[in-house]
Protein backbone atom coordinates (compact mmCIF):
# COMPACT_ATOMS: atom_id res chain seq x y z
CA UNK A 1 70.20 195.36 41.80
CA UNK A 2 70.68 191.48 41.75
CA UNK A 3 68.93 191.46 45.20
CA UNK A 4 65.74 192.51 43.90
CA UNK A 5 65.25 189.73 41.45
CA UNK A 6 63.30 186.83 41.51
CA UNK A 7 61.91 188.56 45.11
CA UNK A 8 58.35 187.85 46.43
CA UNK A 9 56.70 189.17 49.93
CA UNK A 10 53.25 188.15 51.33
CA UNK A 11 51.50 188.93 54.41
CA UNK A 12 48.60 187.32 54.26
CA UNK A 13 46.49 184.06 56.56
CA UNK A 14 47.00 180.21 56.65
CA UNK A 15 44.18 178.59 54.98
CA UNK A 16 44.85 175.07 56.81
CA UNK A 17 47.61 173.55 58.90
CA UNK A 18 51.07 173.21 57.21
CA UNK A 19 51.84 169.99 56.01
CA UNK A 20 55.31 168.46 57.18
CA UNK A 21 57.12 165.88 55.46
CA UNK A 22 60.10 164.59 57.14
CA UNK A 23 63.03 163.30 54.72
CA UNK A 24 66.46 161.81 55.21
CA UNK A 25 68.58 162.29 57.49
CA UNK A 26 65.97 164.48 59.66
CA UNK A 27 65.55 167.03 57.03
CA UNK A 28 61.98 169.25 57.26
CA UNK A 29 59.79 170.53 54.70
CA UNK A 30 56.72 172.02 54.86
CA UNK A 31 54.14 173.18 52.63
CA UNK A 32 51.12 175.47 53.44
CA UNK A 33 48.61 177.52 51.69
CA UNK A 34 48.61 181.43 52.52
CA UNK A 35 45.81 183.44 51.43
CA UNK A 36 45.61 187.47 50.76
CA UNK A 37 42.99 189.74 50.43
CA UNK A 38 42.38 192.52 48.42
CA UNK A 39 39.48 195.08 47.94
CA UNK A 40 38.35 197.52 44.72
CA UNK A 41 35.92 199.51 43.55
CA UNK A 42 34.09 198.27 40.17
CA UNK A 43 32.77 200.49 38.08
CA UNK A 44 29.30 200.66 39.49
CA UNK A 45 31.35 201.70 42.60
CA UNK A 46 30.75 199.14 44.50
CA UNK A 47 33.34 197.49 46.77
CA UNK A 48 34.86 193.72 45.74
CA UNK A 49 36.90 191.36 47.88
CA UNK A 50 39.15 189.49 46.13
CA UNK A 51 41.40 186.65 47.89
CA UNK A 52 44.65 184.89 45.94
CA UNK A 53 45.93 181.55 47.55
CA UNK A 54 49.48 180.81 47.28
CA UNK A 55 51.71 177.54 47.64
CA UNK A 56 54.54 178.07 49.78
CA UNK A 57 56.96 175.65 50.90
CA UNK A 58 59.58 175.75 53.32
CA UNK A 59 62.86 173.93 53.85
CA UNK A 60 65.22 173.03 57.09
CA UNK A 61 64.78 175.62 60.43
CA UNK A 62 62.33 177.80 59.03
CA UNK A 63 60.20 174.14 58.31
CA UNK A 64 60.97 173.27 61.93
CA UNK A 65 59.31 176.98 63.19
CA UNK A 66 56.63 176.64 60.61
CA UNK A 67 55.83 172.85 62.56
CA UNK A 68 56.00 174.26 66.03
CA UNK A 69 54.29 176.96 65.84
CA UNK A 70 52.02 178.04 62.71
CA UNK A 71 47.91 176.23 62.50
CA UNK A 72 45.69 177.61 60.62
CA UNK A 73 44.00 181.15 60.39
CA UNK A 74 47.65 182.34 61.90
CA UNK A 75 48.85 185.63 60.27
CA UNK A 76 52.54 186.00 58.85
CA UNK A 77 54.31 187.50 56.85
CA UNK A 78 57.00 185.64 54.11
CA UNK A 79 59.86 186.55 52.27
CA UNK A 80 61.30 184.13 49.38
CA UNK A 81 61.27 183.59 45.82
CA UNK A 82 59.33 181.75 43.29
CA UNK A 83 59.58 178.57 41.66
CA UNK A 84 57.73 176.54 38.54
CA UNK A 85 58.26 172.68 38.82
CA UNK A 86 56.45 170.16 36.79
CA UNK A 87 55.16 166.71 37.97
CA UNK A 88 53.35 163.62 36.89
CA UNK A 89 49.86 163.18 38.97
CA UNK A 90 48.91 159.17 39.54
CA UNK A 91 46.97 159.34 36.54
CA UNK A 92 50.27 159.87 34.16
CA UNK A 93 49.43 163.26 33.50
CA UNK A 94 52.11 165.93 33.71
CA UNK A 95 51.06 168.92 35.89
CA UNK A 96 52.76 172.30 36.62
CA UNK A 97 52.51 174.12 39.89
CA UNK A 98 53.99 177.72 40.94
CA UNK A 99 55.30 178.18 44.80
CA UNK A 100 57.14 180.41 46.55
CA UNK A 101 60.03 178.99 48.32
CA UNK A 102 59.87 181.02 51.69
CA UNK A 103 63.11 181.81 53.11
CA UNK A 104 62.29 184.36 55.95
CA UNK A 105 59.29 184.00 58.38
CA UNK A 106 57.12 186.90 60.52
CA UNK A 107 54.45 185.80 62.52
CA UNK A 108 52.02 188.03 63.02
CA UNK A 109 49.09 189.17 65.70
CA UNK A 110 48.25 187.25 68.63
């Protein structure tokens, strides 16, 4: 059971181009913005699209793939787990974010 916890999978679009950051000693990251979509029925039965963004960030190979070959609009699919950090913004003011740190990479259609 251990290797179902702390588990999250998305398939879902790239809302813009990822973001690379090269750090020391050649080291990759990359952050990018995935969006899915969901529909539902309210209760006057008519049909509602719902889209959820989430922050994904990527470290080493997987970064280097995610450079090479992802831009936005591309399809994939992500396997990894998620993580709360906290920061301080330029303003001094102490801000929490949730990502999911992506581990395994699918890309999808054309």
């Amino acid at each position: 059971m251990n290797t179902l916890r702390n588990k999250v999978q998305l398939i879902g679009n790239l809302g813009n181009d990822p973001e690379i950051v090269n750090l020391e000693k050649g080291k990759k990251l990359a952050k990018l913005s995935i969006a899915t979509n969901d529909s539902y029925k309210n209760t006057n039965g008519e049909i509602v699209k719902d889209t959820q963004w989430h922050n994904v960030v990527a470290w080493g190979k997987t970064a280097e793939i995610i450079e090479k070959y992802l831009i936005k609009g591309k399809e994939v699919a992500i396997e990894g787990k998620l993580q709360n950090r906290s920061y301080e913004d330029k303003d001094g003011i102490k801000r929490y974010i949730t990502e999911i740190v992506c581990n395994e990479l699918v890309m999808l259609g054309k």
